[in-house]
N, C-alpha and C. Protein backbone atom coordinates (compact mmCIF):
# COMPACT_ATOMS: atom_id res chain seq x y z
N UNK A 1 -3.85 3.65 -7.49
CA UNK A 1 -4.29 2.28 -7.47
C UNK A 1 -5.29 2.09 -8.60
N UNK A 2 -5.35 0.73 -8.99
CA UNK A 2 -6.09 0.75 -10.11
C UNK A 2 -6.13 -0.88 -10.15
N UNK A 3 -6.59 -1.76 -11.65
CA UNK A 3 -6.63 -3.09 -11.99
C UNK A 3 -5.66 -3.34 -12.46
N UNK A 4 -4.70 -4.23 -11.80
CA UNK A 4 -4.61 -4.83 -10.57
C UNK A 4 -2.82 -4.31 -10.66
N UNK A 5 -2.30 -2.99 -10.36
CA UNK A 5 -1.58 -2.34 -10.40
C UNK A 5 -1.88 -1.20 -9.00
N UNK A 6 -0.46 -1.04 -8.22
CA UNK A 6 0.11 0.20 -8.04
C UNK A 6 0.99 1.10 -8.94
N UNK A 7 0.67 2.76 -8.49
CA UNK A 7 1.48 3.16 -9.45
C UNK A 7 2.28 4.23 -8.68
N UNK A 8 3.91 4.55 -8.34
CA UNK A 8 4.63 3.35 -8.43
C UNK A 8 4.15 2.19 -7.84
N UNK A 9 5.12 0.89 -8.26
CA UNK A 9 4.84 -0.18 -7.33
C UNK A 9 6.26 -0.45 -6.50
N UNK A 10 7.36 0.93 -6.72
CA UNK A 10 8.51 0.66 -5.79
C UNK A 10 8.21 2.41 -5.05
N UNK A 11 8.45 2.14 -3.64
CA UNK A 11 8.58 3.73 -3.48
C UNK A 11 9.58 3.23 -1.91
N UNK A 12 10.04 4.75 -1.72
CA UNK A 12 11.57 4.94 -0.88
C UNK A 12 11.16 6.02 -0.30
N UNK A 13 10.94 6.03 1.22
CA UNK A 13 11.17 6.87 2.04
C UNK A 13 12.01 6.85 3.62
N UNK A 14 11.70 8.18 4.18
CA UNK A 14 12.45 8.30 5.19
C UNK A 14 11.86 7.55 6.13
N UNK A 15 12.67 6.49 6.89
CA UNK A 15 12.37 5.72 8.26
C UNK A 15 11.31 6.98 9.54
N UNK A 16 10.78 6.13 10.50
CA UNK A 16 9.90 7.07 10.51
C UNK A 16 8.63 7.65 10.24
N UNK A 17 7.66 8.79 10.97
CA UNK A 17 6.42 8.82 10.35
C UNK A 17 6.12 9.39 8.40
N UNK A 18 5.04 8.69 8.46
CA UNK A 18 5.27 8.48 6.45
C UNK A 18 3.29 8.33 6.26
N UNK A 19 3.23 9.53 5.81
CA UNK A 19 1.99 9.12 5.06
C UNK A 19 1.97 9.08 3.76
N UNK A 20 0.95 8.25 3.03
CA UNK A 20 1.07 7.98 1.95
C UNK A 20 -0.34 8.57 1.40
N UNK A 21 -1.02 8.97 0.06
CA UNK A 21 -2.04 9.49 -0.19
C UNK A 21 -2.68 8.42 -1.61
N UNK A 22 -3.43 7.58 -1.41
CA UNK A 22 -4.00 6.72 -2.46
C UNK A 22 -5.36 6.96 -2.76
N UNK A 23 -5.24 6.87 -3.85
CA UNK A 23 -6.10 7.87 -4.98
C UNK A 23 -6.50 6.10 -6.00
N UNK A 24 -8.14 6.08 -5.85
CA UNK A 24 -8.02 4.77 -6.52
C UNK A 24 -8.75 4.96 -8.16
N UNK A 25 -7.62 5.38 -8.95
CA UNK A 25 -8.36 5.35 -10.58
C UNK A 25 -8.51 4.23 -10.97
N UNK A 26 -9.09 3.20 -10.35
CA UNK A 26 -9.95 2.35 -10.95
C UNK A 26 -11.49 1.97 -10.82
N UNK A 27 -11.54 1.11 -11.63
CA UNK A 27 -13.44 0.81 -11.48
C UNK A 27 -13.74 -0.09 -10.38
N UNK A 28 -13.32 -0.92 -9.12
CA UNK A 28 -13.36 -1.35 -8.08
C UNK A 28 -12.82 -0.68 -6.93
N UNK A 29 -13.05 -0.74 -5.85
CA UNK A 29 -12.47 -0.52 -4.38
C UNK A 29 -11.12 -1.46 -4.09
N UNK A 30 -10.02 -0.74 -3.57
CA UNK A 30 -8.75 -1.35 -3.40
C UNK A 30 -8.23 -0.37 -2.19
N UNK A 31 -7.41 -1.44 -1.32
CA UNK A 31 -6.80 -1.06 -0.42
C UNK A 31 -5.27 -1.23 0.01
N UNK A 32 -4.59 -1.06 0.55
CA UNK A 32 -3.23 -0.89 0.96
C UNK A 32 -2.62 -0.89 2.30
N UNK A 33 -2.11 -2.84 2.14
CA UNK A 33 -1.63 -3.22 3.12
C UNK A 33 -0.19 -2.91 3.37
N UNK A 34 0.30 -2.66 3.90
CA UNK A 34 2.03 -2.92 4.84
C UNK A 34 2.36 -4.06 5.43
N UNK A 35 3.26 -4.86 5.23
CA UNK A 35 3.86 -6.29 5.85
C UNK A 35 5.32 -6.09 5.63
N UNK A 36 5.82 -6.76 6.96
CA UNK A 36 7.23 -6.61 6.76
C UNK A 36 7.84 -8.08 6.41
N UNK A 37 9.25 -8.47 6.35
CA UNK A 37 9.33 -9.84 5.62
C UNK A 37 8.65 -10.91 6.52
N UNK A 38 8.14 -10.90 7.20
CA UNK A 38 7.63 -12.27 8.39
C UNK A 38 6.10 -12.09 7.69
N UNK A 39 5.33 -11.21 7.17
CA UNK A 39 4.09 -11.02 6.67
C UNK A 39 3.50 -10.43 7.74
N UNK A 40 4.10 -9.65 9.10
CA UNK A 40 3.41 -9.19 9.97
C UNK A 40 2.86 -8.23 9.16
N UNK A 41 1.51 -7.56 8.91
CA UNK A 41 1.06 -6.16 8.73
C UNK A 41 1.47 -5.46 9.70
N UNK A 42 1.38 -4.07 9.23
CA UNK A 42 2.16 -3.18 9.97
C UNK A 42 0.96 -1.90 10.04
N UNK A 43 0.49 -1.68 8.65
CA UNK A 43 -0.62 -0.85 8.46
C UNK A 43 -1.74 -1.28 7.57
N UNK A 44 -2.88 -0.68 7.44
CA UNK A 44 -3.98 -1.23 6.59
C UNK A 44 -4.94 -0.07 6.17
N UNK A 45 -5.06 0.58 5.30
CA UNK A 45 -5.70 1.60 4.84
C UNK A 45 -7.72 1.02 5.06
N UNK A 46 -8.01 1.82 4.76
CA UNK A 46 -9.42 1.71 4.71
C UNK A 46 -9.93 1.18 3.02
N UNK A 47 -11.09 0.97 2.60
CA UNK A 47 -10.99 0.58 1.34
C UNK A 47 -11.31 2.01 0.79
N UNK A 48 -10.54 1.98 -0.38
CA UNK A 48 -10.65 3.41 -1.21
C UNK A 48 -11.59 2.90 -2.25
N UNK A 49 -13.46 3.50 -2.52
CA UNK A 49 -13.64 3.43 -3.20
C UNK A 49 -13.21 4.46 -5.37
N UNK A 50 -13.75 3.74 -6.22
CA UNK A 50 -13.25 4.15 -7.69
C UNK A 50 -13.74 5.68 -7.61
N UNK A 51 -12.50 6.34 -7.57
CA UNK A 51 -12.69 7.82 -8.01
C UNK A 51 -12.41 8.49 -6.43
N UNK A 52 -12.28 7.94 -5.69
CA UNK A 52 -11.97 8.66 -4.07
C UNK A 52 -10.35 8.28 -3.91
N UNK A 53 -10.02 9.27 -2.61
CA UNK A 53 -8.53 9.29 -2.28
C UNK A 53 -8.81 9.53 -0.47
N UNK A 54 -7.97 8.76 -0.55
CA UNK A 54 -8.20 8.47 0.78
C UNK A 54 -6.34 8.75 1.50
N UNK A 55 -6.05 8.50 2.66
CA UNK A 55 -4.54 8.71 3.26
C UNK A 55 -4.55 7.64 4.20
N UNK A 56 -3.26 6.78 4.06
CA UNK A 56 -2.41 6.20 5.67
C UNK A 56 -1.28 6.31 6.24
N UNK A 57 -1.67 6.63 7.23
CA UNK A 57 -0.38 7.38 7.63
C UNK A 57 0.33 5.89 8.75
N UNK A 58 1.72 5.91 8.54
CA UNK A 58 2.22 4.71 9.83
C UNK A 58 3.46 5.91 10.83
N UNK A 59 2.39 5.46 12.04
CA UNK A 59 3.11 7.04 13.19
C UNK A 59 5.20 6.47 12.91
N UNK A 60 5.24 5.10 12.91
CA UNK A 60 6.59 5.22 12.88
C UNK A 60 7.30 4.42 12.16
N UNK A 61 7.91 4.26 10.88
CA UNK A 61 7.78 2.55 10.03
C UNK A 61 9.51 2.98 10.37
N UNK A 62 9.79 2.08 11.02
CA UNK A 62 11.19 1.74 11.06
C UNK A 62 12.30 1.27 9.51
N UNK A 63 13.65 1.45 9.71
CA UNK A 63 14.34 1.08 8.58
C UNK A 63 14.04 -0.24 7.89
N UNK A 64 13.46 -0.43 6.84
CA UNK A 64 13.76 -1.62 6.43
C UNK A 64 13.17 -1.73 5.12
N UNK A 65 12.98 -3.04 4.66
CA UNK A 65 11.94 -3.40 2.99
C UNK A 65 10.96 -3.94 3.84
N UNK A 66 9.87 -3.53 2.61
CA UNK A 66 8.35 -3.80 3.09
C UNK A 66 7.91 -4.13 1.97
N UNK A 67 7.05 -5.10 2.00
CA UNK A 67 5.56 -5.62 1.23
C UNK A 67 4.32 -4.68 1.16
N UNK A 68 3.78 -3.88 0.48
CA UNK A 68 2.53 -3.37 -0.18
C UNK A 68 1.84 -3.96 -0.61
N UNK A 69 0.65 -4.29 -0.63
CA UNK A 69 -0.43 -4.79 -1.41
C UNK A 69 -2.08 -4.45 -1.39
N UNK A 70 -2.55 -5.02 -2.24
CA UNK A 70 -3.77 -4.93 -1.82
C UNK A 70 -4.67 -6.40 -1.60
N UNK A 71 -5.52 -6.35 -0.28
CA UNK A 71 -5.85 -7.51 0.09
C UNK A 71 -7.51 -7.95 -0.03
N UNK A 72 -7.91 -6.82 -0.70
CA UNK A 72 -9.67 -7.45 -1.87
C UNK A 72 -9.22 -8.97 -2.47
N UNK A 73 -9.73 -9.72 -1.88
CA UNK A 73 -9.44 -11.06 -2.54
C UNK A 73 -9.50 -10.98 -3.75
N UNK A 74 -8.35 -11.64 -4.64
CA UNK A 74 -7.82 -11.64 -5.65
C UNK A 74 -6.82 -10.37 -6.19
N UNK A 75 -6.95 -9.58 -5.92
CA UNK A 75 -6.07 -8.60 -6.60
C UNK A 75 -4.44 -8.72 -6.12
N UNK A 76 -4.09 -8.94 -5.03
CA UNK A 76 -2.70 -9.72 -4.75
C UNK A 76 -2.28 -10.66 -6.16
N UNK A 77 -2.86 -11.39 -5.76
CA UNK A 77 -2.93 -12.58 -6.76
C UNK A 77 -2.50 -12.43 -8.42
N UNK A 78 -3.00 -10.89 -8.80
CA UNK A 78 -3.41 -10.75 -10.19
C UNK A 78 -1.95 -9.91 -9.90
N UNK A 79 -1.37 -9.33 -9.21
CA UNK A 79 -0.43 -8.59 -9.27
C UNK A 79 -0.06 -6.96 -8.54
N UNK A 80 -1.19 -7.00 -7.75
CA UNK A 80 -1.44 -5.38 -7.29
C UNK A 80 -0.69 -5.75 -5.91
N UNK A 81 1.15 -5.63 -5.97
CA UNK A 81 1.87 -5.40 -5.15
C UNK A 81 2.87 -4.69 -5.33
N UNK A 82 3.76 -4.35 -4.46
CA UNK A 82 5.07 -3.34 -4.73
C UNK A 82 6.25 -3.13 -3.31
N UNK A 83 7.38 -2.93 -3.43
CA UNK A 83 7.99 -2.81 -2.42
C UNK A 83 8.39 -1.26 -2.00
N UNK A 84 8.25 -1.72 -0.60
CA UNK A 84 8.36 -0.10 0.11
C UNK A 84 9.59 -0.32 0.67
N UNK A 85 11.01 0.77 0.64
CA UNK A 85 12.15 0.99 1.42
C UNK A 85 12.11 2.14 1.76
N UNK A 86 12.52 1.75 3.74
CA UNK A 86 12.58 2.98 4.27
C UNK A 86 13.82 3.26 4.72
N UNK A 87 14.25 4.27 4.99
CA UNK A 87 15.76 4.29 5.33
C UNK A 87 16.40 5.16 5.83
């Protein structure tokens, strides 16, 4: 994570439990939401401050496409999103 980028901003895993490990190389705090197409969140990381790595794990993300983002007001906005497929 970084201004105002994920890196990837597409990632593909197995349906099911899935942790992810975000590492924020940037100069602000950013975090990492899960929403599925209705905008329900699903998961919500803690805020990762610049230079820390933090983990979220979702016990079970079922098959489907998902919304990533980060929800520090404004950084959505600027572009810090990506799609998650599980499958």
């Amino acid at each position: 994570m970084s201004e105002f980028k994920f890196t990837p901003s597409t990632i593909d895993v197995k349906a099911g439990k899935v942790t992810f490990q975000l590492d924020d190389g940037g100069t602000v705090g950013h975090d990492m939401v899960i929403s599925d197409s209705t905008g329900k969140v699903l998961a919500k990381s803690d805020l990762v401050q610049p230079g820390n790595t933090t983990e979220l794990t979702v016990s079970s993300l079922p098959a489907g496409t998902y919304t990533f983002y980060c929800d520090v007001p404004g950084h959505r906005a600027q572009g810090m999103q990506g799609t998650l497929t599980a499958s």
